[in-house]
C-alpha atoms as a PDB file:
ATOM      1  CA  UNK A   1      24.971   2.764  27.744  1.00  0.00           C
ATOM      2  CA  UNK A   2      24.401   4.733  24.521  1.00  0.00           C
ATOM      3  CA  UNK A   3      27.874   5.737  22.925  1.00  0.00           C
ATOM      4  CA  UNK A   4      28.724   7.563  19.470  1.00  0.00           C
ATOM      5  CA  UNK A   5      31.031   9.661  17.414  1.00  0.00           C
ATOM      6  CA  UNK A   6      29.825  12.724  17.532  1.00  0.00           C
ATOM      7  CA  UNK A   7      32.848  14.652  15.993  1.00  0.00           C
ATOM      8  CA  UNK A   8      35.802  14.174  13.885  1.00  0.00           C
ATOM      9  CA  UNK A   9      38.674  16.595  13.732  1.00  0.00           C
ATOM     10  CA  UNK A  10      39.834  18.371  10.332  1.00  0.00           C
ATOM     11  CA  UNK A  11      43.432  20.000  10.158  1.00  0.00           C
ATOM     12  CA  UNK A  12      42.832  23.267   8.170  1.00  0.00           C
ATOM     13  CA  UNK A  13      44.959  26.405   7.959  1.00  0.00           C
ATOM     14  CA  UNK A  14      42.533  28.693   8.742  1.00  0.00           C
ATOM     15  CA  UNK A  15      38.784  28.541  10.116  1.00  0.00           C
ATOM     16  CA  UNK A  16      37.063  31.031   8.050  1.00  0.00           C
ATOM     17  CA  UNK A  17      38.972  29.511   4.694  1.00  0.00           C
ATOM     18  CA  UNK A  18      37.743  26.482   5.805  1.00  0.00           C
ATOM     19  CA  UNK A  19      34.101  27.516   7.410  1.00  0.00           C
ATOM     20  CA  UNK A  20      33.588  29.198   3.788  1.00  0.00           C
ATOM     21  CA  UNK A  21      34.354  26.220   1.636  1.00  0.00           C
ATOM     22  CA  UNK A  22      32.285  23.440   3.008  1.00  0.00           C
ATOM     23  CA  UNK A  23      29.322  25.853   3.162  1.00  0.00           C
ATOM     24  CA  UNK A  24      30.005  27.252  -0.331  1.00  0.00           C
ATOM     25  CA  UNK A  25      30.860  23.725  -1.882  1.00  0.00           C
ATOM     26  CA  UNK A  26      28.744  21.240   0.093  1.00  0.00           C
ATOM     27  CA  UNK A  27      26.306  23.143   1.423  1.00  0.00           C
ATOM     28  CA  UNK A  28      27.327  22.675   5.086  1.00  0.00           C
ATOM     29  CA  UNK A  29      26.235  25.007   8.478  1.00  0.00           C
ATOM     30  CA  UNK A  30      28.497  25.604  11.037  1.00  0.00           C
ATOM     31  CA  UNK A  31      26.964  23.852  14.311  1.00  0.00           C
ATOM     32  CA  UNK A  32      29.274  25.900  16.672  1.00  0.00           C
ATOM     33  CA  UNK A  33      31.439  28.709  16.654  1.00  0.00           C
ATOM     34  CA  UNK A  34      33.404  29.707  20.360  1.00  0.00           C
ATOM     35  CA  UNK A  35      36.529  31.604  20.833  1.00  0.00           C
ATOM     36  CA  UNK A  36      38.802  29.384  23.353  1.00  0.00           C
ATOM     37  CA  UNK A  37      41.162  32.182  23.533  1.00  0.00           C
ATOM     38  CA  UNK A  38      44.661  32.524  21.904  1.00  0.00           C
ATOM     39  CA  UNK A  39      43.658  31.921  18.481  1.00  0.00           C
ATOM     40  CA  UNK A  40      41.638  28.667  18.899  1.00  0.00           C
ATOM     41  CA  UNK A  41      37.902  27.718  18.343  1.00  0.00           C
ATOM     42  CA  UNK A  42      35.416  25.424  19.114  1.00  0.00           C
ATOM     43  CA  UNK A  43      34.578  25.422  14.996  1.00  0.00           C
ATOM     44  CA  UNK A  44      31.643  22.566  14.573  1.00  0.00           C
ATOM     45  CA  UNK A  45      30.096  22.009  11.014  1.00  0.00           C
ATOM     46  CA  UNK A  46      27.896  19.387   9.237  1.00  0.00           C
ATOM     47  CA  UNK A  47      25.542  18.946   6.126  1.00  0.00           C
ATOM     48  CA  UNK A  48      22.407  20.151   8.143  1.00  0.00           C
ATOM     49  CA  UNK A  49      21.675  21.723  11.746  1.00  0.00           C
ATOM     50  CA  UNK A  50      20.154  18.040  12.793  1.00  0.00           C
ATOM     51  CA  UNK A  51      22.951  15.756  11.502  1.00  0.00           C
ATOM     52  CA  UNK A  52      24.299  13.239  13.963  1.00  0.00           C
ATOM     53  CA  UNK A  53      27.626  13.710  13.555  1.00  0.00           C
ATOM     54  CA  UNK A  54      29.814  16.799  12.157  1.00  0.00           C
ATOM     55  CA  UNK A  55      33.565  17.655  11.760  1.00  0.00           C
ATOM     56  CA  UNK A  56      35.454  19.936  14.256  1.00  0.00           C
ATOM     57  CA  UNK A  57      37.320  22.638  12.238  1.00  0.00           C
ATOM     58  CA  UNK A  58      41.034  21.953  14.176  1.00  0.00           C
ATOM     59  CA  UNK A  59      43.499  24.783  13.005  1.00  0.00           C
ATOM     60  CA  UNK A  60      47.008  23.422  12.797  1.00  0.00           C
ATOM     61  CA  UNK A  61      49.378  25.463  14.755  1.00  0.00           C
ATOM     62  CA  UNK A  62      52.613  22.836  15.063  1.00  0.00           C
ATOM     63  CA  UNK A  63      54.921  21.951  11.936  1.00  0.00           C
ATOM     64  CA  UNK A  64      53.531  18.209  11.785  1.00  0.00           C
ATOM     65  CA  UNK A  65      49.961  19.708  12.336  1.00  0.00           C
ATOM     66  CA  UNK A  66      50.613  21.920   9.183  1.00  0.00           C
ATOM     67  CA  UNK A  67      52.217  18.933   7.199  1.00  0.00           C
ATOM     68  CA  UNK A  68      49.268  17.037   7.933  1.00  0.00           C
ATOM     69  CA  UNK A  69      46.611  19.226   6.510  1.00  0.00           C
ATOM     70  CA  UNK A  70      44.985  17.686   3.118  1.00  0.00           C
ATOM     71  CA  UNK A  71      46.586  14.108   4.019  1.00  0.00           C
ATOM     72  CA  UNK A  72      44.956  12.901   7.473  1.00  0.00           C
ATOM     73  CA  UNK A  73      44.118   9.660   5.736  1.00  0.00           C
ATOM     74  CA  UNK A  74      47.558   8.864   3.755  1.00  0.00           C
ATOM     75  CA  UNK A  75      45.763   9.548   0.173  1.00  0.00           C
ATOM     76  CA  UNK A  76      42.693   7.345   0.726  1.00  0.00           C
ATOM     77  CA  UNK A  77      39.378   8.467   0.627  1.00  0.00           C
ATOM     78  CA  UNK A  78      38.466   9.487   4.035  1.00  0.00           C
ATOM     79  CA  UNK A  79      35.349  11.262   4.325  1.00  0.00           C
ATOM     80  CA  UNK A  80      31.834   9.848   2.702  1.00  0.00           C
ATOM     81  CA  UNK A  81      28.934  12.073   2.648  1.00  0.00           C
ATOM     82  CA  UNK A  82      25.634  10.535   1.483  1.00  0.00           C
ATOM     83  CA  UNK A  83      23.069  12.532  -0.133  1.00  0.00           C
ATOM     84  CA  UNK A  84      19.312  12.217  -1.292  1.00  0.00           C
ATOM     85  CA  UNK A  85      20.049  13.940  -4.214  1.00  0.00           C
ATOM     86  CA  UNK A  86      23.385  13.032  -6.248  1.00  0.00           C
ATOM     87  CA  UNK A  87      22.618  15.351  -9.377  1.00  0.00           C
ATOM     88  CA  UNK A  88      22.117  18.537  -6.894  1.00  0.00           C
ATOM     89  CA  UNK A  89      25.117  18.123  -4.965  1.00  0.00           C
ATOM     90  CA  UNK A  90      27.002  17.251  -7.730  1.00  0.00           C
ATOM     91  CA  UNK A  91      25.835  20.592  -9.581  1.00  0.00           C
ATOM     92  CA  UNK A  92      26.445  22.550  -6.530  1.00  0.00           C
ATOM     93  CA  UNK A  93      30.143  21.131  -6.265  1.00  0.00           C
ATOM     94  CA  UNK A  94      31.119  21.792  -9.803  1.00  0.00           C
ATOM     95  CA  UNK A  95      29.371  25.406  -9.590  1.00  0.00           C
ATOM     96  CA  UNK A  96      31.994  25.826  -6.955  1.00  0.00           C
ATOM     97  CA  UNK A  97      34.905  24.969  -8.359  1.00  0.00           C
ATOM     98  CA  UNK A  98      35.300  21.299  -7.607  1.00  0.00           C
ATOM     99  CA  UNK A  99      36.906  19.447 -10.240  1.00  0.00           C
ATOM    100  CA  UNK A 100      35.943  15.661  -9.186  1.00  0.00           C
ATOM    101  CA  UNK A 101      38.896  13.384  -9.463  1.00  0.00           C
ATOM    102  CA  UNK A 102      36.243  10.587 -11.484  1.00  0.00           C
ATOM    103  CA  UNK A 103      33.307  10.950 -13.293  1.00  0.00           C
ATOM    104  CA  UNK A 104      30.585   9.609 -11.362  1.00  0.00           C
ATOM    105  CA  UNK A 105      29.522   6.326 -11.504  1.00  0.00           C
ATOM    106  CA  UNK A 106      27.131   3.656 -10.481  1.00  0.00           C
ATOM    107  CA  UNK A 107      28.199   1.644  -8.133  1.00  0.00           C
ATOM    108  CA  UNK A 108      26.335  -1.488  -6.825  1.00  0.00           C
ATOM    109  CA  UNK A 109      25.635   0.348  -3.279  1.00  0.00           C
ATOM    110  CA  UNK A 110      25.094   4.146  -5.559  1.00  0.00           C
ATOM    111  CA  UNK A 111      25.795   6.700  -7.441  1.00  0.00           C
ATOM    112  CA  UNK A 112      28.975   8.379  -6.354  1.00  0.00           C
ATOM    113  CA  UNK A 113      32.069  10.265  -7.227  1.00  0.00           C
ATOM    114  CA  UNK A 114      35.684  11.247  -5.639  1.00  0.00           C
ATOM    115  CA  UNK A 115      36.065  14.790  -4.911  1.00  0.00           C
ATOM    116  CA  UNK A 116      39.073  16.777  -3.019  1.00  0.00           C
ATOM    117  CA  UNK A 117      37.859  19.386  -0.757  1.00  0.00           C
ATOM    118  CA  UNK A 118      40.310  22.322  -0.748  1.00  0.00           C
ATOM    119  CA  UNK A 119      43.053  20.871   1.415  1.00  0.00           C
ATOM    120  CA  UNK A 120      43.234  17.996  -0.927  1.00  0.00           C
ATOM    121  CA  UNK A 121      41.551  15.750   1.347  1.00  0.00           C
ATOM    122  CA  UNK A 122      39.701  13.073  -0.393  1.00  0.00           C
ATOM    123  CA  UNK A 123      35.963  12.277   0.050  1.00  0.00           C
ATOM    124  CA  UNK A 124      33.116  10.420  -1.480  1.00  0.00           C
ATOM    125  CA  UNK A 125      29.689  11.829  -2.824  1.00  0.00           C
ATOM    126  CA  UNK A 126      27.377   8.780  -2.774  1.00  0.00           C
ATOM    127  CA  UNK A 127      23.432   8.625  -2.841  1.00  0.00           C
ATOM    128  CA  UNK A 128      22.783   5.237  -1.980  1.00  0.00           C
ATOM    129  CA  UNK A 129      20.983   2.793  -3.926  1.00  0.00           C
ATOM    130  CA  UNK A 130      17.127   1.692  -2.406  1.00  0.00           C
END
């Protein structure tokens, strides 16, 4: 029996706010795109059309949904995307906008740096060492 996660909901506010940002920032393609009807889609994105695993764009509709967005892991870093070339994604994230929370700094598993993405969500920038 094979057996993965293949997707990871994201709380945003609003699917093309969010859609726009990770492509703009990070460089991400959206995987998926369905109207479900009444409002919601089937909104799939990751860092390249063959990753393994990407996030599913959730918008929050409920009041603890909508409190939610920015803080699905209680202020910790929560996301970790690994590149193959730190300097380039770095460049593209300040070029958008992003103002990292640390300067970036080597690290005995990489290079990395803590970033917010627009909710406020914390993630990680790493290009691992070897």
């Amino acid at each position: 029996m094979t057996r993965r996660i293949a997707s990871i909901a994201l709380l945003v506010r609003d699917y093309d706010e969010a859609s726009a940002w990770f492509s703009r920032a990070l460089g991400f393609v959206v995987l998926e795109d369905s109207d479900l009807g009444g409002g919601k889609r089937w909104l799939r994105i990751a860092p390249s059309a063959d990753a393994a695993f990407s996030l599913l764009l959730a918008k929050a509709t409920t009041p603890e949904q909508l409190a939610a967005i920015g803080k699905q892991h209680g202020g910790r870093v929560g996301f970790f995307l690994h590149t193959d070339d730190f300097a380039r994604d770095h460049a593209r994230l300040l070029a958008a906008g992003v103002q990292p929370e640390t300067p970036p700094r080597h690290e005995e598993h990489g290079t990395v740096v803590v970033f917010a993405d627009l909710y406020g969500n914390r993630w990680d920038l790493i290009e691992r060492r070897g």
